[in-house]
Protein backbone atom coordinates (compact mmCIF):
# COMPACT_ATOMS: atom_id res chain seq x y z
CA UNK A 1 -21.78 67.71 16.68
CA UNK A 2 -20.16 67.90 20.06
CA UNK A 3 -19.10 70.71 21.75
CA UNK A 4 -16.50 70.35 25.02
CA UNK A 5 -16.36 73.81 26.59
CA UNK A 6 -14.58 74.86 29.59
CA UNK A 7 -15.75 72.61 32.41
CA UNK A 8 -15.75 69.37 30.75
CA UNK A 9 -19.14 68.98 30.17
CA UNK A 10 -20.55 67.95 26.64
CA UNK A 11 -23.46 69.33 24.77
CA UNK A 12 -24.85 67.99 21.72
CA UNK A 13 -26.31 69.71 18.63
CA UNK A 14 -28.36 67.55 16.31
CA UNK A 15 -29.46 69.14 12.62
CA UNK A 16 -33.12 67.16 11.71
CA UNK A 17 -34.30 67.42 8.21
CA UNK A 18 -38.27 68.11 7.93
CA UNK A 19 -40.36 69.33 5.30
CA UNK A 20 -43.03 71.82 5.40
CA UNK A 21 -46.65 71.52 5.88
CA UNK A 22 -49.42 73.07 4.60
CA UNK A 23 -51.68 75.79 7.01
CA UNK A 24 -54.79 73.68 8.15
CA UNK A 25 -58.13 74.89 7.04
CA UNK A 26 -59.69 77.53 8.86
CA UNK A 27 -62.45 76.27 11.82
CA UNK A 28 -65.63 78.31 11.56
CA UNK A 29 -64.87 80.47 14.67
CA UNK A 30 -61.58 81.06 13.12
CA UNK A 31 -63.46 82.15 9.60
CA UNK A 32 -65.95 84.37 11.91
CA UNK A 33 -63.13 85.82 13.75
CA UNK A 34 -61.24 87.15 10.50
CA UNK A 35 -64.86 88.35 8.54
CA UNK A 36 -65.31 90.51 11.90
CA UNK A 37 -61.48 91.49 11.36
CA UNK A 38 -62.35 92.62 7.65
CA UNK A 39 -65.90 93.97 8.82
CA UNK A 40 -67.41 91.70 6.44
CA UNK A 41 -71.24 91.10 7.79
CA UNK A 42 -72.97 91.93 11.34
CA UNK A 43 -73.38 89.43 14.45
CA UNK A 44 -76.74 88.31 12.83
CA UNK A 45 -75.55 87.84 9.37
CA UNK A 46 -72.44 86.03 9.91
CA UNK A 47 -73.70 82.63 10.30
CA UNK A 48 -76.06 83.06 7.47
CA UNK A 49 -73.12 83.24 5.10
CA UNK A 50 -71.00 80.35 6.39
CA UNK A 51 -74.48 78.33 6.23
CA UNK A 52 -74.59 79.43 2.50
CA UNK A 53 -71.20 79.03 1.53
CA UNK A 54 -72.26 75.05 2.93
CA UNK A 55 -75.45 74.93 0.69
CA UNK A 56 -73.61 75.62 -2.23
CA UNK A 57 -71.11 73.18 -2.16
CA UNK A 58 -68.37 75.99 -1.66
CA UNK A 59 -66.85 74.41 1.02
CA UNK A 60 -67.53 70.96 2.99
CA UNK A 61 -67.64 70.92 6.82
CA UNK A 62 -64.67 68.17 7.89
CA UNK A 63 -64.28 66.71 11.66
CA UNK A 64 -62.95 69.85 14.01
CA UNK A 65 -65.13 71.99 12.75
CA UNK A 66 -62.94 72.88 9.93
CA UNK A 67 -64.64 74.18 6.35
CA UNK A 68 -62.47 72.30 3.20
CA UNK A 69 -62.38 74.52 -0.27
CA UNK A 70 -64.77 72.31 -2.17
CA UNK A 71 -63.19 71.90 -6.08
CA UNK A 72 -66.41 74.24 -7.48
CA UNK A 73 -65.39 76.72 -4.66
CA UNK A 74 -61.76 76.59 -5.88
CA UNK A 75 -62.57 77.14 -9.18
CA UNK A 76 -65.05 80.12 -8.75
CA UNK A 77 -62.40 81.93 -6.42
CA UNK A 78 -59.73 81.51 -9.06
CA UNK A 79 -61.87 82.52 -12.04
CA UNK A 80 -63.24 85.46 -9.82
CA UNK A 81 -59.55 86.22 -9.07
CA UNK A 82 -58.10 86.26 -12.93
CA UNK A 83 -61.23 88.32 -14.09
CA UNK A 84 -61.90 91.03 -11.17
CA UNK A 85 -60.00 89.97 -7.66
CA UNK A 86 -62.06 92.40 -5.86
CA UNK A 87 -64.74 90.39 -6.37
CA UNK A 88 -63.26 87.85 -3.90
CA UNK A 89 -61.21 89.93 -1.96
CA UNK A 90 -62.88 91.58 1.72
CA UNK A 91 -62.48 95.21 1.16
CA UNK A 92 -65.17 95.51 -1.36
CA UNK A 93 -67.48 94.14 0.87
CA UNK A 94 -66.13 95.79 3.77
CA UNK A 95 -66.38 99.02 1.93
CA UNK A 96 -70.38 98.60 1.42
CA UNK A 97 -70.13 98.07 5.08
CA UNK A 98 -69.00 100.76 6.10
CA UNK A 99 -70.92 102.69 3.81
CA UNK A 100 -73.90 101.66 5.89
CA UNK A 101 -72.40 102.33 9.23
CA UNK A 102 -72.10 106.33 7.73
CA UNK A 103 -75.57 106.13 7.20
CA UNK A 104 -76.32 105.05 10.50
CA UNK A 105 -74.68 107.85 11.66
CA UNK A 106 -75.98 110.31 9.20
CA UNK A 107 -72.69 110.91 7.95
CA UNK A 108 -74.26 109.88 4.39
CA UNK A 109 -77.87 109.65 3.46
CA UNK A 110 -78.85 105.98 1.98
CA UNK A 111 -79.64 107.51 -1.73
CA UNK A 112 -75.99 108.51 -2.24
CA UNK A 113 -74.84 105.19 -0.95
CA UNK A 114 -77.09 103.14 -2.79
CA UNK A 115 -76.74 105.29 -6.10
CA UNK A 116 -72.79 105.11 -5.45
CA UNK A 117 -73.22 101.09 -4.90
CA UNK A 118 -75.02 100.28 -7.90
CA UNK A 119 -72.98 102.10 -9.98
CA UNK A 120 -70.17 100.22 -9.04
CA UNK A 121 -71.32 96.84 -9.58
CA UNK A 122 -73.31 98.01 -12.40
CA UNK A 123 -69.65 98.35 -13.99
CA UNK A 124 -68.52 95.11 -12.51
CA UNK A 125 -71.74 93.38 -13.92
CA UNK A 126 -70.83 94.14 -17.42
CA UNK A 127 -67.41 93.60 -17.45
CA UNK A 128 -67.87 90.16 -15.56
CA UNK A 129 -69.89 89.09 -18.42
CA UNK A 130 -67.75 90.53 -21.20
CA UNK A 131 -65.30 88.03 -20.10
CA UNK A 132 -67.36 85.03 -18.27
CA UNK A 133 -66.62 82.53 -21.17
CA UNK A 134 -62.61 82.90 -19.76
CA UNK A 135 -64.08 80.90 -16.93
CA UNK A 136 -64.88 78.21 -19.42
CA UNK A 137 -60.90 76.39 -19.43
CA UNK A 138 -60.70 76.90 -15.50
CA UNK A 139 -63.98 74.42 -15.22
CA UNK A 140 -63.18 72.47 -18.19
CA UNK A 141 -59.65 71.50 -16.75
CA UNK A 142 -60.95 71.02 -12.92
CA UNK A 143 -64.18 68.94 -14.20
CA UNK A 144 -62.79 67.14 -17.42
CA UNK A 145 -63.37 63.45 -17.17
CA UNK A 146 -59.86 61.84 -16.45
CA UNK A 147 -59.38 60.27 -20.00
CA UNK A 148 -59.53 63.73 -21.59
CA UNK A 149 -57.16 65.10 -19.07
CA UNK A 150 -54.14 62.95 -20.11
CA UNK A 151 -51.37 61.58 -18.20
CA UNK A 152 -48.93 63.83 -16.18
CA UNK A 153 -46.49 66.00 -17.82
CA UNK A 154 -44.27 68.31 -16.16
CA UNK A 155 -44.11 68.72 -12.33
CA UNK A 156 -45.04 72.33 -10.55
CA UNK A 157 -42.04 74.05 -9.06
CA UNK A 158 -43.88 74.48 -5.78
CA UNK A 159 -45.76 71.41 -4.85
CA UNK A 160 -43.86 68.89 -6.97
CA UNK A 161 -47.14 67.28 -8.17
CA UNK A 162 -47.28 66.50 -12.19
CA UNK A 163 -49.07 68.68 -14.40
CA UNK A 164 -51.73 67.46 -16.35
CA UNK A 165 -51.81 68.62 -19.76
CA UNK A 166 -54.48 69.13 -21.87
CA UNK A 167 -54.18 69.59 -25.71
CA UNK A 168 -57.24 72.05 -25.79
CA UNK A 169 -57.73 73.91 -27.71
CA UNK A 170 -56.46 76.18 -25.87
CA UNK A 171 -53.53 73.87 -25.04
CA UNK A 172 -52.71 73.68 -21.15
CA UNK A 173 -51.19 72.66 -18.20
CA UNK A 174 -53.25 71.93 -15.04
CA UNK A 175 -52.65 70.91 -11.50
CA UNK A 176 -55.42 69.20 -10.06
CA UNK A 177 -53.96 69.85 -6.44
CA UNK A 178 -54.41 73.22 -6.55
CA UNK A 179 -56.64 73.84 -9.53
CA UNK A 180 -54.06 76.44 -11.37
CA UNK A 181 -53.88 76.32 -15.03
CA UNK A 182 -51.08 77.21 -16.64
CA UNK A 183 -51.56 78.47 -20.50
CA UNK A 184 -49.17 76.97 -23.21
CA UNK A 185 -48.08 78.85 -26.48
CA UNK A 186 -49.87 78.52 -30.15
CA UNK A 187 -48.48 77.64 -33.53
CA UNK A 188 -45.57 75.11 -32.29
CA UNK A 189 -45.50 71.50 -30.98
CA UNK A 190 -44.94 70.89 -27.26
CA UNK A 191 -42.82 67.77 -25.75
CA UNK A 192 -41.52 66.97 -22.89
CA UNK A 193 -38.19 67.68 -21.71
CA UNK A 194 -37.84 65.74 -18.65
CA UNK A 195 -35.08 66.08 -15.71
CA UNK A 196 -34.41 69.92 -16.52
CA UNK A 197 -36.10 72.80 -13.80
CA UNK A 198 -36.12 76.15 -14.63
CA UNK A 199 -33.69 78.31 -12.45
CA UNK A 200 -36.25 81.27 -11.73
CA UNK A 201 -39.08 78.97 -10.72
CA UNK A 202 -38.05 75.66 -10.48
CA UNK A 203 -40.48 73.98 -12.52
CA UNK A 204 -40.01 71.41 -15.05
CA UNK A 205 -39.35 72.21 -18.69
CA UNK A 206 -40.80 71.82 -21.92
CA UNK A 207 -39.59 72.02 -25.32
CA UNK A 208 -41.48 74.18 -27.94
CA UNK A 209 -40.76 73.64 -31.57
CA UNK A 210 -41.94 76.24 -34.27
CA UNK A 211 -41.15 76.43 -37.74
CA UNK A 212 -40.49 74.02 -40.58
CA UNK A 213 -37.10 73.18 -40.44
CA UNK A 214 -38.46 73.26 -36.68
CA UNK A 215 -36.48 75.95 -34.29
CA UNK A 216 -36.71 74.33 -30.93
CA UNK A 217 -36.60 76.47 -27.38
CA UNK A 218 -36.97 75.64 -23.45
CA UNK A 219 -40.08 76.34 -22.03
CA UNK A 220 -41.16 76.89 -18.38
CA UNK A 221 -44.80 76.74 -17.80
CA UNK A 222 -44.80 79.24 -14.85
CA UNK A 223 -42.49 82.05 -16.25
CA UNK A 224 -44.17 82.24 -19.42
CA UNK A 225 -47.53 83.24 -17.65
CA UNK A 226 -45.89 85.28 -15.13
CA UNK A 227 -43.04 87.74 -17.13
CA UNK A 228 -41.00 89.94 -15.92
CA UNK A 229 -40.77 93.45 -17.12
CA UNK A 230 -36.43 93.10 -16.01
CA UNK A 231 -36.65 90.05 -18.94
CA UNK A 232 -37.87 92.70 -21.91
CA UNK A 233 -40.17 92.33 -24.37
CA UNK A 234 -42.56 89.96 -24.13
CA UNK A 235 -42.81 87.41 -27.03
CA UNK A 236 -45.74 87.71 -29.47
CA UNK A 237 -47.37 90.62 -27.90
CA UNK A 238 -47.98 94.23 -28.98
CA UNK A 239 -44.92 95.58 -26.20
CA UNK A 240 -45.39 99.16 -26.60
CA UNK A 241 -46.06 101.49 -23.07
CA UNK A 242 -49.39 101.13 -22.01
CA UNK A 243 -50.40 103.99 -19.65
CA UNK A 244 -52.76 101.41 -17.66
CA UNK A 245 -52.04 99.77 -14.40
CA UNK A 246 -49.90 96.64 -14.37
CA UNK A 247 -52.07 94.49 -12.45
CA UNK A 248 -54.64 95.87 -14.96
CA UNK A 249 -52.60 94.61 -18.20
CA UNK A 250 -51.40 91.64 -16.20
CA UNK A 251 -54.79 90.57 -15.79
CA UNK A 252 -55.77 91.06 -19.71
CA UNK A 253 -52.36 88.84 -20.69
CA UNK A 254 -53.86 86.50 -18.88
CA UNK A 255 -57.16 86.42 -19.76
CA UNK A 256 -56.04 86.83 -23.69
CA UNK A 257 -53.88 83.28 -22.74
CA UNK A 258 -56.73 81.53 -21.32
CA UNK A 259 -59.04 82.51 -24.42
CA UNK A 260 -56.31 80.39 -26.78
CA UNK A 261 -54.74 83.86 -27.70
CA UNK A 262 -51.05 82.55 -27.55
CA UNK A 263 -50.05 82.38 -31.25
CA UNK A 264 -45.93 82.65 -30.96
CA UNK A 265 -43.84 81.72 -33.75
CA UNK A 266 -40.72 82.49 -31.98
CA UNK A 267 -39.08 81.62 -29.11
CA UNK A 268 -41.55 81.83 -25.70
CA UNK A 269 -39.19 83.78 -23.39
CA UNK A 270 -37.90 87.03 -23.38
CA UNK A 271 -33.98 87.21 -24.45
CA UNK A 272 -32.99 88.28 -20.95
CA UNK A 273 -34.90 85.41 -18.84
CA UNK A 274 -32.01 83.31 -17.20
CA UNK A 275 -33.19 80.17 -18.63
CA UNK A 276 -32.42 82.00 -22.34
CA UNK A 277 -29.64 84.02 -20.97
CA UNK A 278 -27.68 80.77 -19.77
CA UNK A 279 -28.04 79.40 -23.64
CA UNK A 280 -27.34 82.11 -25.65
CA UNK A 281 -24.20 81.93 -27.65
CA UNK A 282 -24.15 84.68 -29.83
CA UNK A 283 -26.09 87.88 -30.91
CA UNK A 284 -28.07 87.27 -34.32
CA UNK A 285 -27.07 89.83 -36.78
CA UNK A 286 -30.42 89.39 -38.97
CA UNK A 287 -32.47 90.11 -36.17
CA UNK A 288 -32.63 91.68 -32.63
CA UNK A 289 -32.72 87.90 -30.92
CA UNK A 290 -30.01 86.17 -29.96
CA UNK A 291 -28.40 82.68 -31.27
CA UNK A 292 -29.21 79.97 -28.91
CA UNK A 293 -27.63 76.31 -28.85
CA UNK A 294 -30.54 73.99 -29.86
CA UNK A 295 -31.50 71.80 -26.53
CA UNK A 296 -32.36 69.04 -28.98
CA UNK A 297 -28.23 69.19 -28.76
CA UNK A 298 -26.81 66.37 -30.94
CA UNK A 299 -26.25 64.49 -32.89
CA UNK A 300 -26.91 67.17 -35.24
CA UNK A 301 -25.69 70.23 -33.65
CA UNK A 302 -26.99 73.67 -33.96
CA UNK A 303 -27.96 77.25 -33.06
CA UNK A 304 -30.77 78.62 -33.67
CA UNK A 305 -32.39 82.56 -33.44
CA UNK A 306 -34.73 83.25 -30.82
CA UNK A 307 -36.26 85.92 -32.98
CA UNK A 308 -35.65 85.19 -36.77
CA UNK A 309 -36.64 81.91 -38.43
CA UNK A 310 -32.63 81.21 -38.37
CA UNK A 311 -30.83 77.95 -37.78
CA UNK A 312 -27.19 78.12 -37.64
CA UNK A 313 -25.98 73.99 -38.51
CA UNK A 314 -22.49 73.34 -36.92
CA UNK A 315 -20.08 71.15 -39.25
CA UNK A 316 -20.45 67.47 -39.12
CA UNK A 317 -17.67 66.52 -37.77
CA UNK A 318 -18.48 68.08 -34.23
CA UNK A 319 -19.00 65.39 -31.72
CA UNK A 320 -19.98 67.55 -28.67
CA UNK A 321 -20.56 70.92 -28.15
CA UNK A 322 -20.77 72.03 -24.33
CA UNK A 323 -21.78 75.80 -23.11
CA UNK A 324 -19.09 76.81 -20.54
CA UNK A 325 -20.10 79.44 -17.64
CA UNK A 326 -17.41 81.87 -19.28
CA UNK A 327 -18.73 84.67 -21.30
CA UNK A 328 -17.45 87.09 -23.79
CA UNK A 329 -16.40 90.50 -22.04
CA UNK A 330 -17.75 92.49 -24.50
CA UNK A 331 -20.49 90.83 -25.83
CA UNK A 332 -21.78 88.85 -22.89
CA UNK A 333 -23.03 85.80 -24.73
CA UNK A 334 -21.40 82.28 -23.05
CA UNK A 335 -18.21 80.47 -24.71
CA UNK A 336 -18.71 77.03 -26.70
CA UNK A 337 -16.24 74.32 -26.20
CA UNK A 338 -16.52 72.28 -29.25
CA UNK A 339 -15.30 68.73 -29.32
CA UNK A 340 -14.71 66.73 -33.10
CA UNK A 341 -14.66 63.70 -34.15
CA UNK A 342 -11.33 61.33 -34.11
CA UNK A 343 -9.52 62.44 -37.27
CA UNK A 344 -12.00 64.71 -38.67
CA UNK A 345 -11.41 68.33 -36.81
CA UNK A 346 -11.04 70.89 -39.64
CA UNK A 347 -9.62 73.23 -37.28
CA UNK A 348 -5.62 72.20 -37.25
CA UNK A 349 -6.56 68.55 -36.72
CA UNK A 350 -7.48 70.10 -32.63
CA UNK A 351 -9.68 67.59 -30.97
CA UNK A 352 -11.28 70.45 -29.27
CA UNK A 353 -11.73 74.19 -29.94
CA UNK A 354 -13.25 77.22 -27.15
CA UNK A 355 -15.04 79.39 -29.49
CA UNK A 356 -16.88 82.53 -29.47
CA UNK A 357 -19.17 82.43 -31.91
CA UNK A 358 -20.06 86.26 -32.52
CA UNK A 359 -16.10 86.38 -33.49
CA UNK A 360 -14.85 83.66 -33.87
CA UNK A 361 -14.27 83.63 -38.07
CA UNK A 362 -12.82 80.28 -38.56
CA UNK A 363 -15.88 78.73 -37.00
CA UNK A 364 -18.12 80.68 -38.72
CA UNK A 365 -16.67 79.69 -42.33
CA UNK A 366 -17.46 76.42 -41.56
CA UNK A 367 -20.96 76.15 -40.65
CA UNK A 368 -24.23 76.34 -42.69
């Protein structure tokens, strides 16, 4: 783009396109520098845990210094992370810390501290190993031999990389670039659905089928392990008020998913998650779900009940059946446009009709 301003002279403004990089990994000064920040260790323990972090394959020392997140490092911190975070996070130890520095003071004496101390990880002790086998799919996804892994999948919404997925039991997702694993749901079949992203996340989408006839919803990998509360109720859990903590319960969901605790007979995703939201056609009467347009779509078209084991079969003379952005003012469920076949509309002989479904009664005396 040139720009002439008064004067005559010319300037130029040129628009590159780049993408992001990744942070580097830290140096070992830079790694020293933020444990003194977090008042994790003293000048003469430092260096003994970056030299032990090393002997246990944590990390791997690369050229510049530079300390690379081995896989079996990876894999701990995640597992520590899903089961108790403050396990790996600094303030616990920083805590301890300064729990001795009171002592050194005689602020504290060293029985209360230690008494206090071992009560605390006492507690974290037990529950660790309440819940230790949850560590189990983590190092069973990272370390599976690549036959058993299978071939990719779905791609992540934030590095693009496939998913692998893994039929379990527990089924699952995993990304070997960043060692996540994401849960799938129990009692249905799981295909792909390639070429459609999710518009919260941006991942890829499955389908999930449940049900014989089979009732067949979208799936995103990432949303359905990370709910909102703004979406409602979450699908095939108890979703009465808890009076805990929300990390707290956010922590057991996901623990109960990684344990192959997913059975859901219905659809995955809460009624009010966009991906449903942008589907939904109708309210079911039978149930307190909504009627969805099957994304099998056609040739056989239908609408099925998020909630209810409902299927809704449009006549058989409809060709193509598009969602339009419009929505009922009342209801708020999205308008159909419904295409027939040449000759065989049996509404008038129109070629096409705009329907809404919830009220529309000549459409509804037609279907099965």
């Amino acid at each position: 783009v040139s720009v002439t301003p008064a004067g005559g002279k010319y300037s130029t403004l040129d628009v590159k396109e780049r993408m992001t990089t990744p942070p580097t990994y830290l140096t070992e000064s830079e790694l020293i520098s933020k444990m003194e920040k977090h008042g994790i260790g003293t000048d003469a323990s430092i260096s003994t845990h970056i030299e032990n972090i090393l002997k246990r394959n944590y990390v791997e020392l690369i050229p510049g210094r530079k300390l690379k997140p081995s896989r079996l490092g990876l894999v701990l911190a995640q597992g520590y992370h899903l089961i108790d975070n403050s396990l790996v996070l600094p303030k616990i130890r920083s805590d301890i810390e300064n729990e001795c520095n009171l002592i050194a003071k005689g602020i504290a004496t060293k029985e209360d501290v230690v008494k206090k101390a071992i009560e605390l990880f006492s507690n974290k002790f037990k529950y660790f190993v309440e819940n230790i086998n949850k560590m189990d799919v983590l190092f069973g996804s990272s370390f599976a031999q690549l036959q058993d892994v299978g071939k990719p999948f779905t791609r992540c919404g934030s590095t693009r990389r496939y998913l692998q997925y893994i039929t379990g039991p527990p089924p699952r997702l995993y990304n070997k670039t960043t060692e996540t694993v994401y849960p799938l749901p129990i009692g249905g079949e799981i295909k792909q659905w390639t070429g459609r992203n999710c518009p919260v996340c941006n991942f890829e989408l499955c389908l999930y089928s449940v049900g014989a006839p089979p009732r067949t919803f979208p799936l995103c990998p990432y949303c359905f392990n990370n709910p909102k509360p703004e979406w409602g109720a979450i699908p095939g859990e108890d979703n009465e008020v808890a009076s805990g903590d929300a990390d707290d319960e956010a922590k057991e969901r996901n623990i109960r998913r990684l344990a192959g605790k997913n059975l859901i007979r219905e659809c995955p995703h809460s009624d009010k998650h966009p991906l449903i939201e942008e589907m939904t056609v109708s309210p079911d009467p039978e149930s307190d779900g909504v009627l969805i347009l099957d994304p099998h779509l056609g040739p056989k078209w239908r609408l099925v009940s998020t909630r209810d084991p409902t299927i809704v079969y449009l006549p058989k003379s409809v060709d193509k059946v598009t969602i339009l952005d419009k929505t009922d003012e009342v209801l708020g469920c999205h308008l159909m446009s419904i295409e027939f076949k040449d000759g065989e509309s049996p509404i008038d002989g129109k070629k096409k009709h705009i329907s809404c479904f919830a009220s529309d009664e000549v459409l509804q005396g037609l279907v099965r």
